[in-house]
N, C-alpha and C. Protein backbone atom coordinates (compact mmCIF):
# COMPACT_ATOMS: atom_id res chain seq x y z
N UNK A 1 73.84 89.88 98.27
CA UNK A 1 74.90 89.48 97.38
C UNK A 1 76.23 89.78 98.06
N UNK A 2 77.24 88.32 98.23
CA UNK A 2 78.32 89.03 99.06
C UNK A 2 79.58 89.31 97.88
N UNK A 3 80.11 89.75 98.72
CA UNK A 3 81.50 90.24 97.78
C UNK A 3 82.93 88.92 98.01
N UNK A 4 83.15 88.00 97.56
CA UNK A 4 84.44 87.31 97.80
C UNK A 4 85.70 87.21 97.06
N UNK A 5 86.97 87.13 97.44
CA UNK A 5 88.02 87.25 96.17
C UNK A 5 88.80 86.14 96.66
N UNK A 6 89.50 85.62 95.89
CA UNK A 6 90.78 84.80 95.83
C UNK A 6 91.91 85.16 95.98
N UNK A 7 92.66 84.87 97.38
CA UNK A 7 94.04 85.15 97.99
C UNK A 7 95.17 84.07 97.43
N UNK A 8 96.26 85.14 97.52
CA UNK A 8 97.23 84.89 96.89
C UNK A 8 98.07 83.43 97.53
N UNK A 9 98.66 82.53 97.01
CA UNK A 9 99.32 81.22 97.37
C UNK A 9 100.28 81.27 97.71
N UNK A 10 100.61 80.49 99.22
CA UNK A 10 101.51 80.18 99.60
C UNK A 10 102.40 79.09 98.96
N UNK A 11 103.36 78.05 100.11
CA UNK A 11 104.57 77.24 99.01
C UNK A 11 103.81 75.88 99.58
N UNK A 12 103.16 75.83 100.40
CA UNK A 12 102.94 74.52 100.50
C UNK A 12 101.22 74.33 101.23
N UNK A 13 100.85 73.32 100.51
CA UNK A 13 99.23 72.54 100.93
C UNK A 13 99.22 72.86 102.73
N UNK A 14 98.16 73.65 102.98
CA UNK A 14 97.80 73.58 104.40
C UNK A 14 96.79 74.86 104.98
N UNK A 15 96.24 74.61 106.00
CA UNK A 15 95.22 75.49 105.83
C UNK A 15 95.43 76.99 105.92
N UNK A 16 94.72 78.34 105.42
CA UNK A 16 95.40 79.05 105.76
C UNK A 16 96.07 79.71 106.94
N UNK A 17 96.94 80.81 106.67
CA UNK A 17 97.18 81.01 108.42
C UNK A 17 97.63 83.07 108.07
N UNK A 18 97.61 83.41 109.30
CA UNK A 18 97.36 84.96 109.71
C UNK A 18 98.96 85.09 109.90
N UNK A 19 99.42 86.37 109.23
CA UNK A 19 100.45 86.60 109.13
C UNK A 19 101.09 87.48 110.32
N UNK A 20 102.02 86.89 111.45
CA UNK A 20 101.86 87.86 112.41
C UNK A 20 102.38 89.09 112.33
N UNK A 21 102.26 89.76 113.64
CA UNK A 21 102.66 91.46 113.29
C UNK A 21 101.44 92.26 112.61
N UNK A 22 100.71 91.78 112.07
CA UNK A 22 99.86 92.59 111.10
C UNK A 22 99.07 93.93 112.30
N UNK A 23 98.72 95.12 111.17
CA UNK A 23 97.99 96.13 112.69
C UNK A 23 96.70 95.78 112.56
N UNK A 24 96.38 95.48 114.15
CA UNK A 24 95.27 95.09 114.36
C UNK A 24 94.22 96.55 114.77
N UNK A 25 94.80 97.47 115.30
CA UNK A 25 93.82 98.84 115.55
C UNK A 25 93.91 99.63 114.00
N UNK A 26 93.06 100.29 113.60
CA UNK A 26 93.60 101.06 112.56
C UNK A 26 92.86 102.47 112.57
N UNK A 27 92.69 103.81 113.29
CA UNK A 27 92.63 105.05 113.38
C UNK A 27 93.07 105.94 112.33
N UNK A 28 92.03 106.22 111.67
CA UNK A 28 91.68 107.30 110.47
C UNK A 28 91.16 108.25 110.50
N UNK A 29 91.01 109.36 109.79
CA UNK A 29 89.93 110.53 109.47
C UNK A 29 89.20 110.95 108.92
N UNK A 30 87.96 111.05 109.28
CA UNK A 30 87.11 110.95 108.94
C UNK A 30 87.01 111.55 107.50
N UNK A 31 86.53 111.08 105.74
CA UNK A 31 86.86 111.61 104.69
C UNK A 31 87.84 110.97 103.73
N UNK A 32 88.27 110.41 104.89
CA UNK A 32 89.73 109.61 103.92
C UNK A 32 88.98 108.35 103.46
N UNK A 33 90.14 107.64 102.50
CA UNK A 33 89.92 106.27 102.08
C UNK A 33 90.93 105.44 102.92
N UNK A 34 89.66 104.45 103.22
CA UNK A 34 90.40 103.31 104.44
C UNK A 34 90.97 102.02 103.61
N UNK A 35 92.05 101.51 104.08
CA UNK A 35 92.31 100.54 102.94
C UNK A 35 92.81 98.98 104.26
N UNK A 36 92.39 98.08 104.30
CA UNK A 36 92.42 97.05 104.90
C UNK A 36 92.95 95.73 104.29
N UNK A 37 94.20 95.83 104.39
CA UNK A 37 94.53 94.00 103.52
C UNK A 37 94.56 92.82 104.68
N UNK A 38 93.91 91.93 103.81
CA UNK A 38 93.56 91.16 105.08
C UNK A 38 95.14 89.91 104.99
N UNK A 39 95.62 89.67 106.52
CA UNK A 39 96.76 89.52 106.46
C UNK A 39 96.80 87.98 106.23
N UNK A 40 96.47 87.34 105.69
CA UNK A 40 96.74 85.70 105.28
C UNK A 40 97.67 84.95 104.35
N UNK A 41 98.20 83.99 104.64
CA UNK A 41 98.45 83.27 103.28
C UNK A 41 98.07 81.83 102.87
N UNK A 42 97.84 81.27 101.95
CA UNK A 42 96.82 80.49 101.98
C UNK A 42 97.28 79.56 100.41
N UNK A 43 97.64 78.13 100.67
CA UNK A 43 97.84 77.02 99.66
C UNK A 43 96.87 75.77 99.90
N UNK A 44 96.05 75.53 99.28
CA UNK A 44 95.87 75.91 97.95
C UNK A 44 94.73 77.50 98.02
N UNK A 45 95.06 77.90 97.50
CA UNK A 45 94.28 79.71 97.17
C UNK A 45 92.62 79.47 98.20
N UNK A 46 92.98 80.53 98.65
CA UNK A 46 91.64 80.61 99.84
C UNK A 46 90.15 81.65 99.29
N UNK A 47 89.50 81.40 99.66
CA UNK A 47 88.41 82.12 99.74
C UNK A 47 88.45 83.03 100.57
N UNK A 48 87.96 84.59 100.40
CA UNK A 48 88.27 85.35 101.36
C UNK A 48 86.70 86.48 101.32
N UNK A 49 86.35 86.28 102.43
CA UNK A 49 85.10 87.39 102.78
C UNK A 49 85.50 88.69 103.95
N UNK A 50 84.39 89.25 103.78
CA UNK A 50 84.72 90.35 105.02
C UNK A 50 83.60 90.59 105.32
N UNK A 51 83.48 91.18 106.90
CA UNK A 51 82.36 91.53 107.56
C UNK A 51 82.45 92.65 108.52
N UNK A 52 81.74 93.73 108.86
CA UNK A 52 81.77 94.58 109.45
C UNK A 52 80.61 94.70 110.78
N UNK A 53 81.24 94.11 112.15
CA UNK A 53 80.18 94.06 112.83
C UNK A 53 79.32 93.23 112.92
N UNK A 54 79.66 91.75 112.43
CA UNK A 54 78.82 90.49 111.95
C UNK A 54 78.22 90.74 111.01
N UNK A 55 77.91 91.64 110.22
CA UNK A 55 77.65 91.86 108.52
C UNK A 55 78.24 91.50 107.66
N UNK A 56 77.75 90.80 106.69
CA UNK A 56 79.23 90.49 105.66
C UNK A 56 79.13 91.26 104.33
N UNK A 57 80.20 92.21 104.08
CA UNK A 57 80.05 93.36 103.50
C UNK A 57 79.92 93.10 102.21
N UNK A 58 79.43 93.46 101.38
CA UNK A 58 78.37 93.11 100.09
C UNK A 58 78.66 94.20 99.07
N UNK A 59 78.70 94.01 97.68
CA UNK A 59 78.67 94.72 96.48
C UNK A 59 77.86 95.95 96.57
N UNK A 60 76.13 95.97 97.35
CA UNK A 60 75.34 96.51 97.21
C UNK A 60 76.15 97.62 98.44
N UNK A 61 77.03 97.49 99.14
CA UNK A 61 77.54 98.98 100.36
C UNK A 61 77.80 99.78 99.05
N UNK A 62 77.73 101.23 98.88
CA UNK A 62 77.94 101.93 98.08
C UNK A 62 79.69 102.58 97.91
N UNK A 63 80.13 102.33 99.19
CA UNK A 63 81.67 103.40 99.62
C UNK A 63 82.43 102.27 100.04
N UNK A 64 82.23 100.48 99.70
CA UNK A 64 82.91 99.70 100.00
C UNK A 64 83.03 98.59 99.32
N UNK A 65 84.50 98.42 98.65
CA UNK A 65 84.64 97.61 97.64
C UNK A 65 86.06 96.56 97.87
N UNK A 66 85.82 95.23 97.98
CA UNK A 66 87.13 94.40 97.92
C UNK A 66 87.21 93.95 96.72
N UNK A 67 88.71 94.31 96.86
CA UNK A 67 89.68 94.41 95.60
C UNK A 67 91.09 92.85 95.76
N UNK A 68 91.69 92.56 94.82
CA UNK A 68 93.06 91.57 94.95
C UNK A 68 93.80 92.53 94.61
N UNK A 69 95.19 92.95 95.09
CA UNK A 69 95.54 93.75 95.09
C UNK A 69 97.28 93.25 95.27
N UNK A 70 98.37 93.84 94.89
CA UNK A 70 99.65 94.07 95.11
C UNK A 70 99.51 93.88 96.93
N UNK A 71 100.25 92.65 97.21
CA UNK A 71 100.66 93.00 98.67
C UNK A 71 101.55 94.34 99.15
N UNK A 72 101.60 95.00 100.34
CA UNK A 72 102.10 95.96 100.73
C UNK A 72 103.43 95.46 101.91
N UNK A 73 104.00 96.00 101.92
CA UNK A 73 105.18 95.65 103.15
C UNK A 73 104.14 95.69 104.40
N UNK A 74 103.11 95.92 104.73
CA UNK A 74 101.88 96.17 105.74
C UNK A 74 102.08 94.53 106.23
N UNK A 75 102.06 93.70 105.27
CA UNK A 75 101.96 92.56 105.65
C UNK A 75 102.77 91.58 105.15
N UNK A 76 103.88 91.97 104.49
CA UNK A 76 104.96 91.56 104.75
C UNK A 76 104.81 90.46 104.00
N UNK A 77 103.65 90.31 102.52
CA UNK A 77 103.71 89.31 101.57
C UNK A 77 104.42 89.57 100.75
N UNK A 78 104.52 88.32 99.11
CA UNK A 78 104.70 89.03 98.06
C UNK A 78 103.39 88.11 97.48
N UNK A 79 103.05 88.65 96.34
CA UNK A 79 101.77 87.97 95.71
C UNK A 79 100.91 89.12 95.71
N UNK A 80 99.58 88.77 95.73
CA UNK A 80 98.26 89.29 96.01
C UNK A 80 97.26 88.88 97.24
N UNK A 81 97.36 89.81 97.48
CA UNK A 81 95.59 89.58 98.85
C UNK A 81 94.65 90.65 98.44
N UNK A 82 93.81 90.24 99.65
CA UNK A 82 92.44 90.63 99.42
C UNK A 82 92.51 92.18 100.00
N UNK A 83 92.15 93.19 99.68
CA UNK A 83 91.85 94.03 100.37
C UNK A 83 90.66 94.95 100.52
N UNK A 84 90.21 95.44 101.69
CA UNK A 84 89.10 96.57 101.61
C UNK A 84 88.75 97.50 101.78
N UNK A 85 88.56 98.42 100.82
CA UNK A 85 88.32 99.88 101.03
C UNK A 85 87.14 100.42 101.14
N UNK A 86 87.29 101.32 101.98
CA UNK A 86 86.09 102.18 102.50
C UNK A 86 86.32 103.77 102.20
N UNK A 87 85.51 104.31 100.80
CA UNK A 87 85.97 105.73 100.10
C UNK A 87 84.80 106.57 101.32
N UNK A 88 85.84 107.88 101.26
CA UNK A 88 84.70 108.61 102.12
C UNK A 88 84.37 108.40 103.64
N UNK A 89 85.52 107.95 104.23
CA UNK A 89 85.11 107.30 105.63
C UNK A 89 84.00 107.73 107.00
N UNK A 90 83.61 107.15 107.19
CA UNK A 90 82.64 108.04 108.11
C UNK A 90 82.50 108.48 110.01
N UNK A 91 82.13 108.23 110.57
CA UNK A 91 82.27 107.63 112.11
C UNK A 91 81.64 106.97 111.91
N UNK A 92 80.55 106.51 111.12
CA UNK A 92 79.65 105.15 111.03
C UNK A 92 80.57 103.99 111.09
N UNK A 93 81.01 104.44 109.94
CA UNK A 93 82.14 102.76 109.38
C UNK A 93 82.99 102.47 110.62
N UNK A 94 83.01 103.15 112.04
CA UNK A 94 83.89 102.45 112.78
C UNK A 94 83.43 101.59 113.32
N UNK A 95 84.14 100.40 113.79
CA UNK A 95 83.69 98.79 114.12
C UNK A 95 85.18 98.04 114.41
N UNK A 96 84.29 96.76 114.32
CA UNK A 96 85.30 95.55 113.78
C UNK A 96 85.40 94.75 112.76
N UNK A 97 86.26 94.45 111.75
CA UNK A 97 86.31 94.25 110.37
C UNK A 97 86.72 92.87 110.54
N UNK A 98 86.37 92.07 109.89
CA UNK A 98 87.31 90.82 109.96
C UNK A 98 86.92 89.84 108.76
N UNK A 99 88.22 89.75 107.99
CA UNK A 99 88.18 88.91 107.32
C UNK A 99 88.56 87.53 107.43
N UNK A 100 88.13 86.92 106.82
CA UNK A 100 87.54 84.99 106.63
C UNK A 100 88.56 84.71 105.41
N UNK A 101 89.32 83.80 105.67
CA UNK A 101 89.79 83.27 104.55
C UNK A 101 89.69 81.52 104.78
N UNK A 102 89.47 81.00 103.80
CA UNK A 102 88.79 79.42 103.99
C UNK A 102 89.29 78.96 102.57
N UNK A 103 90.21 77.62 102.85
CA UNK A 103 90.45 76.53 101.51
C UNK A 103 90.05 75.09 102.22
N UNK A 104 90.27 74.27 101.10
CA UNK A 104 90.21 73.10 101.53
C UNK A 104 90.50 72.11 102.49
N UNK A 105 91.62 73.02 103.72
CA UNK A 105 91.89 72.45 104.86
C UNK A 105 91.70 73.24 105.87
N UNK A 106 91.04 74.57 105.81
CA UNK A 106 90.53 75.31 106.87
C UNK A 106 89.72 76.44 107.06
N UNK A 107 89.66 77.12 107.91
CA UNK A 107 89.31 78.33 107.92
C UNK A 107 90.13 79.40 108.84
N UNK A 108 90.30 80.66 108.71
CA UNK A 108 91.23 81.39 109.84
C UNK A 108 90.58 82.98 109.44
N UNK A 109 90.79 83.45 110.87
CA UNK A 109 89.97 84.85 110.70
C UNK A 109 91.20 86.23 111.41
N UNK A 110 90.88 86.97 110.89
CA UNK A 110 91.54 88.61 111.08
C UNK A 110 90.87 89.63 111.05
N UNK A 111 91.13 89.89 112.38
CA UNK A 111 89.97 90.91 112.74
C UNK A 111 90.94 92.22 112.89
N UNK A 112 89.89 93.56 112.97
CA UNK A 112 90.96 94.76 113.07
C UNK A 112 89.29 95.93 113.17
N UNK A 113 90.53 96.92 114.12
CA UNK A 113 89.46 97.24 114.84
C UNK A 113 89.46 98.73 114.25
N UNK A 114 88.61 99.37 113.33
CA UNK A 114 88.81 100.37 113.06
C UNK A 114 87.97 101.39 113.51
N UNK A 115 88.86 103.17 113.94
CA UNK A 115 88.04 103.50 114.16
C UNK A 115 88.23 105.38 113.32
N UNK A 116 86.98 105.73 112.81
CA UNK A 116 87.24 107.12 111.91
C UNK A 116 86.80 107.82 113.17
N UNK A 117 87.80 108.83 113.27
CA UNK A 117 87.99 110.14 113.53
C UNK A 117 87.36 111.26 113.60
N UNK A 118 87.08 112.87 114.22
CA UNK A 118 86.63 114.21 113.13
C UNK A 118 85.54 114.46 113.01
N UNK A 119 84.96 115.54 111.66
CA UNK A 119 84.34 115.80 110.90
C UNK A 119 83.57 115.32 110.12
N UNK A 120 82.38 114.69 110.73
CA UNK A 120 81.30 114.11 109.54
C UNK A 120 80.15 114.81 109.47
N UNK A 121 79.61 114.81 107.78
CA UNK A 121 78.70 115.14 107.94
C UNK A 121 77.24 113.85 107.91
N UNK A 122 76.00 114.49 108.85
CA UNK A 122 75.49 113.33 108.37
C UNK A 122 74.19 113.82 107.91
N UNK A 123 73.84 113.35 106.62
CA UNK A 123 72.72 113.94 105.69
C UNK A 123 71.82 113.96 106.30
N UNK A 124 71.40 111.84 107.19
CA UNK A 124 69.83 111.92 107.45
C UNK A 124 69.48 113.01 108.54
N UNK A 125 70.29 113.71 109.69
CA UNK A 125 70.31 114.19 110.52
C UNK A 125 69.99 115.66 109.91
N UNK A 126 70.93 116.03 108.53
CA UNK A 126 70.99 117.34 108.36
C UNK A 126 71.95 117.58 109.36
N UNK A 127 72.87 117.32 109.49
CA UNK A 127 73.53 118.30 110.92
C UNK A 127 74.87 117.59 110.55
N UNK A 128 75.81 118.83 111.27
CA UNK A 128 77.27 118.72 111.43
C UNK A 128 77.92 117.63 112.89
N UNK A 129 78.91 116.75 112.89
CA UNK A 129 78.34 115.94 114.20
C UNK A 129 80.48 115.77 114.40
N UNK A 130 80.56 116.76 115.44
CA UNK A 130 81.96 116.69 115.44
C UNK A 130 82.14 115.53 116.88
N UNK A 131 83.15 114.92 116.41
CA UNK A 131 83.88 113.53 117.42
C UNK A 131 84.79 113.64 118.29
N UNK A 132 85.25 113.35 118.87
CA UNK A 132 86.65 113.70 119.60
C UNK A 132 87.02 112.08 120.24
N UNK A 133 87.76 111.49 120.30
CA UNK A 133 88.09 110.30 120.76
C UNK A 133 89.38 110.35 121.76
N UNK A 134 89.23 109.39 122.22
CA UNK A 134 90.53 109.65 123.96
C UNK A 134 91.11 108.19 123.49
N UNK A 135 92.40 108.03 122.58
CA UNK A 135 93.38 107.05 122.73
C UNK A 135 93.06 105.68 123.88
N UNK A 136 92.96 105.03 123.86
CA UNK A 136 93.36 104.38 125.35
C UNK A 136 94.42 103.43 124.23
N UNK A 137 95.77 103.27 125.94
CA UNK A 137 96.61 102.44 125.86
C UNK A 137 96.51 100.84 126.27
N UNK A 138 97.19 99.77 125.46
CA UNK A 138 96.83 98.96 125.84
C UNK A 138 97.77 98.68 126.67
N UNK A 139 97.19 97.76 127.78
CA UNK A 139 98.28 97.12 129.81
C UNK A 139 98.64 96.10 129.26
């Protein structure tokens, strides 16, 4: 069962399109809530999915839910988009996220590369599993 929402409208008929500037890396810690708006705008109103890793993230994930939501200055709308949160973050959940937004004259994708941080614990293991990550810059 996937999860899809309806993004907020632009001023004129055309397919959607990716809002530039948006952050494409996004580095968290591990515990926190991750919050992802996916950066589009879209006339007539788009369809919008998400996928984690070629998965397309679903009602049934327990710690991950897309929401329509108040745009943020993040992306520099006004209206509503789609966004997705991940409560409880893990080192699991790090990947690549990318949301799909699709209307009647297209399709366009936004990807973002997230990665948690730190301190996790992980049950099936029983064990404490500390991370450490090395920045790299991009040339």
């Amino acid at each position: 069962m996937s999860t899809r929402c309806v993004l907020w409208r632009a001023a004129a008929a055309a397919p959607p399109r990716v809002v530039v500037g948006y952050r494409r890396r996004v580095d968290q810690r591990a515990g926190t809530t991750v919050r992802l708006e996916c950066p589009v705008r879209a006339d007539p109103t788009a369809l919008v999915s998400w996928s984690k890793d070629g998965r397309e993230v679903n009602i049934a994930w327990d710690r991950f839910r897309v929401l329509v939501v108040d745009a943020s200055d993040i992306t520099r709308q006004r209206g509503e988009v789609s966004q997705l949160r991940v409560r409880n973050a893990t080192v699991d959940d790090s990947g690549l996220y990318v949301c799909t937004a699709t209307n009647g004259f297209g399709t366009v994708r936004a990807s973002f590369h997230l990665l948690i941080y730190g301190t996790s614990y992980n049950k099936d293991a029983d064990q404490h599993n500390t991370f450490a990550f090395r920045k790299s810059h991009d040339k």
